[in-house]
C-alpha atoms as a PDB file:
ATOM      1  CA  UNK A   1       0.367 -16.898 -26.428  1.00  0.00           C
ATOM      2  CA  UNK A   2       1.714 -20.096 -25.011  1.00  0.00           C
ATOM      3  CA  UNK A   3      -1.005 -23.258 -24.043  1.00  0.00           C
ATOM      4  CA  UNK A   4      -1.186 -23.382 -20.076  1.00  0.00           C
ATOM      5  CA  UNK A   5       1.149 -25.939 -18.914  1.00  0.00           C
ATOM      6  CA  UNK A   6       0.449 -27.017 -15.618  1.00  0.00           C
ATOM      7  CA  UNK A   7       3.211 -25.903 -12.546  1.00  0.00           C
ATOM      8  CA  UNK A   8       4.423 -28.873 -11.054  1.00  0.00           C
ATOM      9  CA  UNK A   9       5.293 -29.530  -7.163  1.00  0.00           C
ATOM     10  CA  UNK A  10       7.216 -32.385  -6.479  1.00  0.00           C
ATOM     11  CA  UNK A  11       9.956 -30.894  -3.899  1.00  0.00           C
ATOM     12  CA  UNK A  12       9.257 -28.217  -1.684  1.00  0.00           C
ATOM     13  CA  UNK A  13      12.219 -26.713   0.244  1.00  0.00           C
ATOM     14  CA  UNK A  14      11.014 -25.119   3.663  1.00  0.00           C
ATOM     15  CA  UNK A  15      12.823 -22.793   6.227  1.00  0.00           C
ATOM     16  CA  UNK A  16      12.762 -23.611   9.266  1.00  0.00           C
ATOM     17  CA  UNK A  17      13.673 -21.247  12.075  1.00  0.00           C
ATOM     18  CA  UNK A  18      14.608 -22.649  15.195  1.00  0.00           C
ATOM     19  CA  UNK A  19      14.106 -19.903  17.341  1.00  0.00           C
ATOM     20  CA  UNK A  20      10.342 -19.051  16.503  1.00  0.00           C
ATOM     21  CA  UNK A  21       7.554 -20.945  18.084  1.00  0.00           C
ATOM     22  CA  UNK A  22       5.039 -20.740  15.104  1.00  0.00           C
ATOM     23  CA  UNK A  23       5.976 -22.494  11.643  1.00  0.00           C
ATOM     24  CA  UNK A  24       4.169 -19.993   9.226  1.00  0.00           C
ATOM     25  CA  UNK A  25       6.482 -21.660   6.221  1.00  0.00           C
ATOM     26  CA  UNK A  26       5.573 -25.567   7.362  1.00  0.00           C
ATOM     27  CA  UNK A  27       2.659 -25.794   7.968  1.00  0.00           C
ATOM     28  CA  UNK A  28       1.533 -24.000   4.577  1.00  0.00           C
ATOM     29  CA  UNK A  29       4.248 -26.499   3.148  1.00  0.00           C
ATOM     30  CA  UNK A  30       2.319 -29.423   4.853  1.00  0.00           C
ATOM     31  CA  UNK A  31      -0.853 -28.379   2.722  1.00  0.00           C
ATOM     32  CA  UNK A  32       0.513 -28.036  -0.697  1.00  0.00           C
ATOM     33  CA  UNK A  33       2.557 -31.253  -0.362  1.00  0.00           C
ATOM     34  CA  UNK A  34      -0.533 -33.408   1.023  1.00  0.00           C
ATOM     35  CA  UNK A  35      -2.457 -32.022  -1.787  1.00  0.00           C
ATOM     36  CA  UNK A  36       0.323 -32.482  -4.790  1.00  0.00           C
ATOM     37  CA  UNK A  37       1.958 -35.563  -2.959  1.00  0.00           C
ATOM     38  CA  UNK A  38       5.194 -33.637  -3.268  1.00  0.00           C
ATOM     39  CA  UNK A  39       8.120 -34.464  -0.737  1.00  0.00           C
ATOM     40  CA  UNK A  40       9.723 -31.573   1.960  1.00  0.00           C
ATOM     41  CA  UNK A  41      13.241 -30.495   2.495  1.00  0.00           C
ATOM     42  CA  UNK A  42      13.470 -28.772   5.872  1.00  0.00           C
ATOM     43  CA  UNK A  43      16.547 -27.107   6.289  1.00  0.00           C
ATOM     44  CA  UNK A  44      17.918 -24.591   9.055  1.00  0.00           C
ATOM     45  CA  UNK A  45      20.293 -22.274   8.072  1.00  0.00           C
ATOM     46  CA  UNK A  46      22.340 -20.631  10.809  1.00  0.00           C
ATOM     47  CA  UNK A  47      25.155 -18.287  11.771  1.00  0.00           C
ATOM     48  CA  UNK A  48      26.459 -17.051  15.399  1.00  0.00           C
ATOM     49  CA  UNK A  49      29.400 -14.536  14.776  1.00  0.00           C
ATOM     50  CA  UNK A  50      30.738 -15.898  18.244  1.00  0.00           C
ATOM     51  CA  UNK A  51      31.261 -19.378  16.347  1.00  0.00           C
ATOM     52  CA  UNK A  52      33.829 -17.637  14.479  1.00  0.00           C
ATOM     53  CA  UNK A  53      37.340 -18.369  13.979  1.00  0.00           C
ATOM     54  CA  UNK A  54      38.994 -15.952  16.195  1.00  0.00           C
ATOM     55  CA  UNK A  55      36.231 -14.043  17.434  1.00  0.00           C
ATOM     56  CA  UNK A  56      36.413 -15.494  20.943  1.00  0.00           C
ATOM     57  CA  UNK A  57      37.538 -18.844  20.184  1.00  0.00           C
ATOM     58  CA  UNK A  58      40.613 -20.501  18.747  1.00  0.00           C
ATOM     59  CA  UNK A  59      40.126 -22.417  15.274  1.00  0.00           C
ATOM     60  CA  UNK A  60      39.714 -25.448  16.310  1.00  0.00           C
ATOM     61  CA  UNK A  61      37.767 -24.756  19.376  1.00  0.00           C
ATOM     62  CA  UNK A  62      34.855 -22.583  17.077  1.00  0.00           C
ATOM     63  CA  UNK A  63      35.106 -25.320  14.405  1.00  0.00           C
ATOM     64  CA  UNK A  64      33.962 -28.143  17.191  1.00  0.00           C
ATOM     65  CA  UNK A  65      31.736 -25.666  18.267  1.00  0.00           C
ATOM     66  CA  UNK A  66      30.075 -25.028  15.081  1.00  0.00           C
ATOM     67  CA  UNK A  67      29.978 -28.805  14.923  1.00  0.00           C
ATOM     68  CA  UNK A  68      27.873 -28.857  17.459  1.00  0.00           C
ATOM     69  CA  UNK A  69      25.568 -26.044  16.638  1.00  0.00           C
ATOM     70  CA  UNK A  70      24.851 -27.425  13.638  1.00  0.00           C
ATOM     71  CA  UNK A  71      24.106 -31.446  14.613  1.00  0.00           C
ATOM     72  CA  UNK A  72      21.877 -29.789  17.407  1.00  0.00           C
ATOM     73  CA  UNK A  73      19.822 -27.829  14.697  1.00  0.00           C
ATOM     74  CA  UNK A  74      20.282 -31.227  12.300  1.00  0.00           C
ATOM     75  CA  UNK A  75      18.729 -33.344  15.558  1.00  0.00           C
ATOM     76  CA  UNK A  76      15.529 -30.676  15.857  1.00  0.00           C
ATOM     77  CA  UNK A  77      14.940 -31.428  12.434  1.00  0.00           C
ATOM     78  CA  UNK A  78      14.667 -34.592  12.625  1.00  0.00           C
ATOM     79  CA  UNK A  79      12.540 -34.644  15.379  1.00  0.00           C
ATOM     80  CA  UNK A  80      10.184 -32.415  13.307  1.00  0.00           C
ATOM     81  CA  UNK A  81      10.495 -34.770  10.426  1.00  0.00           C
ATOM     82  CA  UNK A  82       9.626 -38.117  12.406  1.00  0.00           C
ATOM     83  CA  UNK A  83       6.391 -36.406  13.351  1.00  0.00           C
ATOM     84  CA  UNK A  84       5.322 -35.514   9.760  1.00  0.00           C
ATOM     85  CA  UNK A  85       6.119 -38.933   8.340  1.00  0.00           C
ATOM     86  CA  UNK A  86       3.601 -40.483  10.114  1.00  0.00           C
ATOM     87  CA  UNK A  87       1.470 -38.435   8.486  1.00  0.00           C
ATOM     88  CA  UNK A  88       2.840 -39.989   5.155  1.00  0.00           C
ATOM     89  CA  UNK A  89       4.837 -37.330   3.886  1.00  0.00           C
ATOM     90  CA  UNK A  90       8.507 -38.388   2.299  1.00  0.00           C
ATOM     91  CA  UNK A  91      10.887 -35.829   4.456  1.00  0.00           C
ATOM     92  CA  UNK A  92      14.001 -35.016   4.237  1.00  0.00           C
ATOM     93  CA  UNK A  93      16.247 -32.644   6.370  1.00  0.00           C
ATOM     94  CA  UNK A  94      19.720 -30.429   5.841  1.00  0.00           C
ATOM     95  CA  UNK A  95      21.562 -27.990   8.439  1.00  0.00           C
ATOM     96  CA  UNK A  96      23.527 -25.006   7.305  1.00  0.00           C
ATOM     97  CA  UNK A  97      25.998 -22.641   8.625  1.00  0.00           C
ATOM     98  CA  UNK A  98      27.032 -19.745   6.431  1.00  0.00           C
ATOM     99  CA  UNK A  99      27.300 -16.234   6.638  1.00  0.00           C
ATOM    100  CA  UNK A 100      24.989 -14.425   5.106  1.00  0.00           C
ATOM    101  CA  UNK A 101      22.712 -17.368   5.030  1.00  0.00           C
ATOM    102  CA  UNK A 102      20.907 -16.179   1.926  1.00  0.00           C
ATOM    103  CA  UNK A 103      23.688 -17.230   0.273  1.00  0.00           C
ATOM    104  CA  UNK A 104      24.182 -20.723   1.389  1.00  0.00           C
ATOM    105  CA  UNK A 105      20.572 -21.160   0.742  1.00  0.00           C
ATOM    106  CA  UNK A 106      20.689 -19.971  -2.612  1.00  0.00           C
ATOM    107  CA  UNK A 107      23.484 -22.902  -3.120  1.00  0.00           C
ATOM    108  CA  UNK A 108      21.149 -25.428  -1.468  1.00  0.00           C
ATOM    109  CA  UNK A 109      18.413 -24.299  -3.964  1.00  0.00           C
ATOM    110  CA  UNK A 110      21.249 -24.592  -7.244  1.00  0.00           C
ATOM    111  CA  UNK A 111      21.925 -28.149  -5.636  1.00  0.00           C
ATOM    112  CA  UNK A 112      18.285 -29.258  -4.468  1.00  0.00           C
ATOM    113  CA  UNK A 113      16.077 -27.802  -7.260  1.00  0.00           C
ATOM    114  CA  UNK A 114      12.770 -27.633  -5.625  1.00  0.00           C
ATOM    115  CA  UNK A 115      10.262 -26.393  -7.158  1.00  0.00           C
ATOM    116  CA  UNK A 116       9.334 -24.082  -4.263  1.00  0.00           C
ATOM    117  CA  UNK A 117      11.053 -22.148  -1.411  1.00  0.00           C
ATOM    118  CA  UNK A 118       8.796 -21.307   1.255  1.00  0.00           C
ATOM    119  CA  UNK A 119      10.103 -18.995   4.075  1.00  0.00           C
ATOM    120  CA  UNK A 120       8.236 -16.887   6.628  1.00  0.00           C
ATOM    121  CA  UNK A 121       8.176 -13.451   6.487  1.00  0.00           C
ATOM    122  CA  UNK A 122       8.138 -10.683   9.741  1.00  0.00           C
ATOM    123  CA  UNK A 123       7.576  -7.512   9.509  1.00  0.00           C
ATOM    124  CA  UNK A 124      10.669  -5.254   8.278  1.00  0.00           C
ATOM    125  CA  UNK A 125      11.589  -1.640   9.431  1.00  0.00           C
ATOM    126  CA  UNK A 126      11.989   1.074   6.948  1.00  0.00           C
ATOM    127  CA  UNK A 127      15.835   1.023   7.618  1.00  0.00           C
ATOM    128  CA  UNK A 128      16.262  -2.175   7.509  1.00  0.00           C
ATOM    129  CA  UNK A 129      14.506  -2.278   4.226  1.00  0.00           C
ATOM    130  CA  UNK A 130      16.671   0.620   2.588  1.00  0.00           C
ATOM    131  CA  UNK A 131      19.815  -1.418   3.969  1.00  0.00           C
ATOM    132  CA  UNK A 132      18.876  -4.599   2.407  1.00  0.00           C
ATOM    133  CA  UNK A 133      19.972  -6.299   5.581  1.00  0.00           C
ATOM    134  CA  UNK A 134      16.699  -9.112   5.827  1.00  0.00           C
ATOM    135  CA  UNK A 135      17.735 -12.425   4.265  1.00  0.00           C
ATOM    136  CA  UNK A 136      14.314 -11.984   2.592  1.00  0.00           C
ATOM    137  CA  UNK A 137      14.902  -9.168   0.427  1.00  0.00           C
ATOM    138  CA  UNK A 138      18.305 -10.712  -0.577  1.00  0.00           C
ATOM    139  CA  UNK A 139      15.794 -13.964  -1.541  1.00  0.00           C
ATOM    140  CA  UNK A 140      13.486 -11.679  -3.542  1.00  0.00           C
ATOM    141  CA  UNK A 141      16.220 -11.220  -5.713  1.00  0.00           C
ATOM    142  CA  UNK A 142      18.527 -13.742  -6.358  1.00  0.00           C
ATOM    143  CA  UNK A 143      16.284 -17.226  -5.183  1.00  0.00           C
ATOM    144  CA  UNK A 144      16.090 -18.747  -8.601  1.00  0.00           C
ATOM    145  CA  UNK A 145      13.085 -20.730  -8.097  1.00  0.00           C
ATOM    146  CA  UNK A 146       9.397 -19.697  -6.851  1.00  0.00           C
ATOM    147  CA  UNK A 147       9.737 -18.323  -3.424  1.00  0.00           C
ATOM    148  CA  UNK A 148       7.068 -18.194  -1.244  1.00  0.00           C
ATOM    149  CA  UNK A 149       7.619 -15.796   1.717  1.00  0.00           C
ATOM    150  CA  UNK A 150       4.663 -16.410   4.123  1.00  0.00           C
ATOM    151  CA  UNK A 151       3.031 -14.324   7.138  1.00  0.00           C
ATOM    152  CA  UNK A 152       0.382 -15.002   9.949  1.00  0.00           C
ATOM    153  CA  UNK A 153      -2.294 -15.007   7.575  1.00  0.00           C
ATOM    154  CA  UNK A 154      -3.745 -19.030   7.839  1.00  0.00           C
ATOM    155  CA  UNK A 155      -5.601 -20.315   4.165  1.00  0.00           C
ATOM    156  CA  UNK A 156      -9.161 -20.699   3.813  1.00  0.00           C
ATOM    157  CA  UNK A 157     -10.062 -23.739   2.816  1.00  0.00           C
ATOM    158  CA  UNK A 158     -10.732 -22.082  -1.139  1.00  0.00           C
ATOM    159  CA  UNK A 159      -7.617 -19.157  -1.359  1.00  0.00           C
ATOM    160  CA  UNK A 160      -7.974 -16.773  -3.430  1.00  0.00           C
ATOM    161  CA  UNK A 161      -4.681 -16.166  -5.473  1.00  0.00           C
ATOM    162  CA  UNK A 162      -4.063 -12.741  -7.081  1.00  0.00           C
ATOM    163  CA  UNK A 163      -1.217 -12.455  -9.888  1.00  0.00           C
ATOM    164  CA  UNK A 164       0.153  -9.064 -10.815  1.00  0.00           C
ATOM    165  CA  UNK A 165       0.286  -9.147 -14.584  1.00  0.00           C
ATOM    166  CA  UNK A 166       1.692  -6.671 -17.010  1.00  0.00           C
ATOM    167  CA  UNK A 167       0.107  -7.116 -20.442  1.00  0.00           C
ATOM    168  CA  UNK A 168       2.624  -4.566 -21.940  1.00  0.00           C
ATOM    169  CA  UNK A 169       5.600  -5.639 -20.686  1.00  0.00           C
ATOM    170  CA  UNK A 170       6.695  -2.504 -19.209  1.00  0.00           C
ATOM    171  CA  UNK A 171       9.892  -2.321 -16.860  1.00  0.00           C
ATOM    172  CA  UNK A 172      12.221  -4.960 -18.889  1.00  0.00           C
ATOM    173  CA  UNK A 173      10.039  -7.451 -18.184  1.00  0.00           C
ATOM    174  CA  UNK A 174       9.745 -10.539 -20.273  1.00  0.00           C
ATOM    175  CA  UNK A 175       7.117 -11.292 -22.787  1.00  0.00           C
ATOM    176  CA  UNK A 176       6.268 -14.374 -21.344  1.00  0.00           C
ATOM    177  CA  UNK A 177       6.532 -13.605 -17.300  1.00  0.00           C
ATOM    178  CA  UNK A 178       2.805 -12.638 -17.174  1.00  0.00           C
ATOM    179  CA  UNK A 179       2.390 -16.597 -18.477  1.00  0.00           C
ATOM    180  CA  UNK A 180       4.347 -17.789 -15.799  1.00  0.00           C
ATOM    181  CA  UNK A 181       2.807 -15.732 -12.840  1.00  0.00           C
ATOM    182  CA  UNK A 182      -0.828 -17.308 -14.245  1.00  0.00           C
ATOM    183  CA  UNK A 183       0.474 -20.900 -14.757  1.00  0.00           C
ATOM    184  CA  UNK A 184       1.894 -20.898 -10.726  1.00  0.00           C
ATOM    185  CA  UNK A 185      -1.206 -19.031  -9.893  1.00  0.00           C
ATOM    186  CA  UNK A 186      -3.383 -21.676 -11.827  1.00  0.00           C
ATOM    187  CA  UNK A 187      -1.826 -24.904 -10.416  1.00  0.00           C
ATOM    188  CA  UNK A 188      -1.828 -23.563  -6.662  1.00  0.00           C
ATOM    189  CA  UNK A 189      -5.417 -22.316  -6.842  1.00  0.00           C
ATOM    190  CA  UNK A 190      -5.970 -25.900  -8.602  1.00  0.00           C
ATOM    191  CA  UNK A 191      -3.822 -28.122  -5.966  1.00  0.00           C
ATOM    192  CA  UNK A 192      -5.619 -25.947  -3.131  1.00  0.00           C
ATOM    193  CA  UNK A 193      -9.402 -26.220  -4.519  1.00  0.00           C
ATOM    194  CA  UNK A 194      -9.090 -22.063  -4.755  1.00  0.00           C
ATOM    195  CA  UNK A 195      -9.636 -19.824  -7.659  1.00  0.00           C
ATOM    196  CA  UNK A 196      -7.577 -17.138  -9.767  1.00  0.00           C
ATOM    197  CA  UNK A 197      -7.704 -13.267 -10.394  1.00  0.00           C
ATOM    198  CA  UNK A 198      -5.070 -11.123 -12.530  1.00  0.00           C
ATOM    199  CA  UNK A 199      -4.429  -7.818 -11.197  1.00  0.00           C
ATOM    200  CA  UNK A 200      -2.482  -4.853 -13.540  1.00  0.00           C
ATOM    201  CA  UNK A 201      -2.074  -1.231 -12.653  1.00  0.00           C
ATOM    202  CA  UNK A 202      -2.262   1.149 -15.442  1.00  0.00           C
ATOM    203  CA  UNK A 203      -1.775   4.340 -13.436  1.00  0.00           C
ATOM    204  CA  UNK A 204       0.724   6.652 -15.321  1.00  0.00           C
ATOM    205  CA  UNK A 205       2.456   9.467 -13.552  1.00  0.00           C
ATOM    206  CA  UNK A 206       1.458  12.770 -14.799  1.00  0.00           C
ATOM    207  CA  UNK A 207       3.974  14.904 -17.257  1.00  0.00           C
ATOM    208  CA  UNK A 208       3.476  17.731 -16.161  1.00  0.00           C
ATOM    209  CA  UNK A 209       3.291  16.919 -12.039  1.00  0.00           C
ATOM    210  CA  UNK A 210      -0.253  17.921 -11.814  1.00  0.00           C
ATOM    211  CA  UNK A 211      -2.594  15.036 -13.507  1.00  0.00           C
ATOM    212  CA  UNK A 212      -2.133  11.712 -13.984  1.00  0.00           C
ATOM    213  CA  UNK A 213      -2.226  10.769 -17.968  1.00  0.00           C
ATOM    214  CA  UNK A 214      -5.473   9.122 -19.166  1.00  0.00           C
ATOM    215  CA  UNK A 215      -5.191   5.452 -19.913  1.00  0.00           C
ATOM    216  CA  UNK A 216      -7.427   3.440 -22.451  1.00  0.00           C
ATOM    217  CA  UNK A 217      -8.579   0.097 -20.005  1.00  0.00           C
ATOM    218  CA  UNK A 218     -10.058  -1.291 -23.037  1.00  0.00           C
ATOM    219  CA  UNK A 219      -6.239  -1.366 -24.784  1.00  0.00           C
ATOM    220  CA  UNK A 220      -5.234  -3.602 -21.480  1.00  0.00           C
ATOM    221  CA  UNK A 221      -8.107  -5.702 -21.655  1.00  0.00           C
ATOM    222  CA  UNK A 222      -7.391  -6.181 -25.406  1.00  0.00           C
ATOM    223  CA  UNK A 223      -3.838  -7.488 -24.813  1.00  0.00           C
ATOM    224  CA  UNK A 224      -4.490  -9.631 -21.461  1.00  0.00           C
ATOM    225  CA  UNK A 225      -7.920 -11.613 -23.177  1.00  0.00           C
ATOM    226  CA  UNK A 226      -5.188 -14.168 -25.020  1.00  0.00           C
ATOM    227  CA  UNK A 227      -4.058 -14.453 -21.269  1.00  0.00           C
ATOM    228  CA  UNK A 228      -7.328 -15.377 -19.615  1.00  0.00           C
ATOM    229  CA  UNK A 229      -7.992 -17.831 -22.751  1.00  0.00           C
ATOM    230  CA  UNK A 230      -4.936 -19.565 -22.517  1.00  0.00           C
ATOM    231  CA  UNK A 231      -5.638 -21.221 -18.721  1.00  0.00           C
ATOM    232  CA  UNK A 232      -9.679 -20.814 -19.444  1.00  0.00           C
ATOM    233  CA  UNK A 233     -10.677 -17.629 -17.164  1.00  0.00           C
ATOM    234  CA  UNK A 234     -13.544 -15.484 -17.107  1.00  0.00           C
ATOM    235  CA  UNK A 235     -13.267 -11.707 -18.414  1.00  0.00           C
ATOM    236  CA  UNK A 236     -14.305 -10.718 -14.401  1.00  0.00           C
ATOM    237  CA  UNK A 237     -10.975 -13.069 -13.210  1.00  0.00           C
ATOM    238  CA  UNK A 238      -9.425  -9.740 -14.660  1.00  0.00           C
ATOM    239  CA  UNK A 239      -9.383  -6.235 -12.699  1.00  0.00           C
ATOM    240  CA  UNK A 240      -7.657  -3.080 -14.305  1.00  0.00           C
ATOM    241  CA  UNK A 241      -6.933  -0.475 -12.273  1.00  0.00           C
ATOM    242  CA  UNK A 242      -5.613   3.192 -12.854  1.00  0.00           C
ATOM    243  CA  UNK A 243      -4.714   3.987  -9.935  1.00  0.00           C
ATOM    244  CA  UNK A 244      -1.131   3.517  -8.507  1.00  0.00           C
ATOM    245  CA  UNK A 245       0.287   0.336  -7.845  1.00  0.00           C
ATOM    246  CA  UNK A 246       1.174   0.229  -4.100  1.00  0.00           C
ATOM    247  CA  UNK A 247      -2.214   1.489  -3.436  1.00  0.00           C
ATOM    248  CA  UNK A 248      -4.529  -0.099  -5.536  1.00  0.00           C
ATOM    249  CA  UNK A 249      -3.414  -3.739  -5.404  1.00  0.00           C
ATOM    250  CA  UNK A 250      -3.020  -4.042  -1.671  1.00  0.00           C
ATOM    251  CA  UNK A 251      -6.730  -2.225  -1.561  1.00  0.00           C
ATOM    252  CA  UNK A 252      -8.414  -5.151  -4.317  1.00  0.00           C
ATOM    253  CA  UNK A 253      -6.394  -7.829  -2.485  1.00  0.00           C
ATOM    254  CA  UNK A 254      -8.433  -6.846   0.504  1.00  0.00           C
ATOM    255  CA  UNK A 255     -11.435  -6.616  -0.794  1.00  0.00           C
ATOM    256  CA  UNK A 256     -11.141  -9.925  -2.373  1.00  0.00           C
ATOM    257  CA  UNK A 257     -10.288 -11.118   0.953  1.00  0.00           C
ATOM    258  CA  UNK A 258      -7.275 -12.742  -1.034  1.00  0.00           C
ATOM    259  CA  UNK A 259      -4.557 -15.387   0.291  1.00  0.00           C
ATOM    260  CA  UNK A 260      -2.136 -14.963  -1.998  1.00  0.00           C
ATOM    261  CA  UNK A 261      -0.192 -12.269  -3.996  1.00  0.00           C
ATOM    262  CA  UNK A 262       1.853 -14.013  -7.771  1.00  0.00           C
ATOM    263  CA  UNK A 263       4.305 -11.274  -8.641  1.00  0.00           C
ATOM    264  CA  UNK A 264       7.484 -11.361 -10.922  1.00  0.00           C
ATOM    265  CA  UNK A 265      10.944  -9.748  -9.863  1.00  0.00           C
ATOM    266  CA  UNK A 266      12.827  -8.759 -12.458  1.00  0.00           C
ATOM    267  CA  UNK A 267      16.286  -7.347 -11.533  1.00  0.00           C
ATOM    268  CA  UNK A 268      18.952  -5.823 -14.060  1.00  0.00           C
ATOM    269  CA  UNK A 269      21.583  -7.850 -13.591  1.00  0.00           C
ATOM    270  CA  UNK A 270      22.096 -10.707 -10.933  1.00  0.00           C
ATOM    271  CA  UNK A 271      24.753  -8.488  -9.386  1.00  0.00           C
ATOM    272  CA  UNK A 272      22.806  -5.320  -9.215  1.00  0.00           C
ATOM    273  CA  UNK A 273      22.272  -5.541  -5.378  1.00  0.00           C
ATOM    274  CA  UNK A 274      20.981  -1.767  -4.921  1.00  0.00           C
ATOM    275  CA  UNK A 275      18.235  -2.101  -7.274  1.00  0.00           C
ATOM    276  CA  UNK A 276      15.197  -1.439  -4.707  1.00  0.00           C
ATOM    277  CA  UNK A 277      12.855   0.004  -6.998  1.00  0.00           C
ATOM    278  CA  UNK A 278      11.224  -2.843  -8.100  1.00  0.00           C
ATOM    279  CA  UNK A 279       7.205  -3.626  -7.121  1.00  0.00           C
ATOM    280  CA  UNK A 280       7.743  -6.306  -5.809  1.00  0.00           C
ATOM    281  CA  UNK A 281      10.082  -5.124  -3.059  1.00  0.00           C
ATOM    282  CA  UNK A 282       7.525  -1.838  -2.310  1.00  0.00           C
ATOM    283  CA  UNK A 283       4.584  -4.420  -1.930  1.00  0.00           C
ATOM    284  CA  UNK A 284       6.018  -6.565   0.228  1.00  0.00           C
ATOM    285  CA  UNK A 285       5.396  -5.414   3.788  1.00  0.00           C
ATOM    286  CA  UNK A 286       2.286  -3.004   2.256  1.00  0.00           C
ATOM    287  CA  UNK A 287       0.470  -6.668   1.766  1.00  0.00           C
ATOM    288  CA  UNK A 288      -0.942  -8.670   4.540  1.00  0.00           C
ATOM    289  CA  UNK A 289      -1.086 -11.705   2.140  1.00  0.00           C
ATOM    290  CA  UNK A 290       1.521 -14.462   1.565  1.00  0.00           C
ATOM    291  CA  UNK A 291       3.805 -13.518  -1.452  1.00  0.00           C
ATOM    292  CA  UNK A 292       4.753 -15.856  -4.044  1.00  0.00           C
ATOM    293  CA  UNK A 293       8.064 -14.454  -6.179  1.00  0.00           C
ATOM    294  CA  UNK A 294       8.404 -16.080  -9.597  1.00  0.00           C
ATOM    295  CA  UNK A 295      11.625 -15.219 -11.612  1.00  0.00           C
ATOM    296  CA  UNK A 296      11.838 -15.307 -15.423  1.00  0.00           C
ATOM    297  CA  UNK A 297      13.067 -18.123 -17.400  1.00  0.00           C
ATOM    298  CA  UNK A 298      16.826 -18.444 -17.891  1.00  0.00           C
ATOM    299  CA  UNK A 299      17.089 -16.824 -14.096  1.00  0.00           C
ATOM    300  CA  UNK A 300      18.664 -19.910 -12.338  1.00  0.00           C
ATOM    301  CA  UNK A 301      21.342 -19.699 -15.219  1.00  0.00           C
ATOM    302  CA  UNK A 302      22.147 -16.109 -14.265  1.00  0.00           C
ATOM    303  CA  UNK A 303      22.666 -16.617 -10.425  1.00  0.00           C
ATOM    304  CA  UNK A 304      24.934 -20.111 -11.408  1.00  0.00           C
ATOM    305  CA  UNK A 305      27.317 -17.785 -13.745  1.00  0.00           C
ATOM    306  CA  UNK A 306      27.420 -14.679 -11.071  1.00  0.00           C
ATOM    307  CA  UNK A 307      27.955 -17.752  -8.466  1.00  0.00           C
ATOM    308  CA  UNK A 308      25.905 -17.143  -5.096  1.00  0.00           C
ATOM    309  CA  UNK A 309      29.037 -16.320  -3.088  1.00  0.00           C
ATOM    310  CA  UNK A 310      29.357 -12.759  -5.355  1.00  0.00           C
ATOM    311  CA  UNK A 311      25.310 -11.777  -4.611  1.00  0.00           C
END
């Protein structure tokens, strides 16, 4: 088991969106960078299909167009930004056009590197999910550094934050995920003055389609304890549940009263854009908490070779 080493925040790269009144993602960004003095990136990325070359306008009338559009969503940043650095925050700001605009803000993330996206979340419609139309979902997958997708829930002033471990690596996933979910988990709760809990599911589905298989809690407790050593937590920071996943963990997260949710998303490939089985993706609009999507290491490699303009 690797020694705790302490998540860092020194950039934080927020999503603005121009046409919403409320700034779930900023003002949560606000907090974390007065508490870990980090500096904030607000960018807008945008996309009318009207702007278009040809759509209704000639070439070089939609490119001056675009122009436009995209200085006028540059200029609302900055007016945002002169009001949070007199508040002492360093702030910088970007506008995008692109089309699907999860991809150009994948490439802002390759060329940024912040240590955190944070984007707001709304509510998503079962067909929209299955279609994988929400910039969001496309996010979950591919953003290759922590991405925090916010809702209307605000922060106590001690969060709780909850990550989903999985002591026995099932799924692919990689040894040392369940290290990373507690390290980001650790630092936040740390930064914010909150605390830590690690969540795992054992439910198995039942062979034969009538009971579900009997699990041995003691087993996961066994192989998690090097876990809760390594970054200095209690045995009770742990719960192990057998009951199924999308059930049980938005149940304890409510019980807990709990601000945040620390989950990995593993996908097969960085190309495999119809893999929707994942937990991740079934917990997200199940949750009422803030989610906080950690990749594996070696991820950001994956998305540079596969090149955001193929995801």
């Amino acid at each position: 088991m690797p020694e705790a080493n302490m998540f860092r925040l020194s950039k934080i790269l927020v999503v603005i969106e121009p046409e919403q009144d409320d700034q779930l993602a900023l003002d949560k960004a606000i907090r974390l960078a007065r508490v870990s003095g980090a500096s904030l990136e607000l960018v807008i990325c945008d996309h009318n299909a009207y702007l278009d070359d040809g759509f209704y306008f000639d070439p070089p009338q939609a490119r001056l167009l675009r122009q436009e559009h995209v200085e006028r969503n540059r200029l609302l940043l900055e007016d945002m930004a002169k009001v949070i650095r007199q508040q002492g925050f360093a702030v910088t700001v970007d506008a995008l056009w692109g089309n699907p605009s999860y991809q150009k803000l994948i490439e802002k993330v390759l060329s940024s590197k912040p240590d955190l996206l944070i984007q707001s979340t709304r509510h998503h419609e079962k067909i929209a999910r299955l279609l994988l139309s929400h910039q969001d979902w496309q996010l979950l997958r591919y953003c290759p550094c922590p991405l925090l997708l916010v809702k209307d829930l605000a922060w106590p002033e001690h969060p709780l934050l909850v990550a989903a471990v999985d002591p026995v690596h099932s799924n692919d996933k990689p040894a040392d995920l369940d290290h990373q979910l507690t390290d980001v988990a650790h630092s936040l709760a740390k930064l914010t003055g909150g605390d830590v809990r690690l969540f795992h599911s054992c439910y198995q589905a039942p062979v034969s389609g009538v009971y579900p298989l009997v699990v041995d809690k003691a087993l996961y407790r066994e192989k998690t304890a090097g876990l809760l050593a390594a970054f200095s937590l209690p045995e009770d920071a742990l719960c192990i549940s057998d009951e199924i996943v999308t059930q049980a963990l938005p149940a304890y997260l409510k019980q807990q009263q709990a601000s945040v949710l620390v989950m990995g998303a593993v996908s097969r490939s960085a190309l495999d854009r119809f893999f929707v089985g994942s937990t991740a993706e079934k917990l997200l609009d199940r949750v009422d908490q803030d989610v906080l999507v950690v990749k594996p290491a070696g991820f950001t490699d994956t998305v540079k070779k596969a090149r955001p303009e193929n995801l």
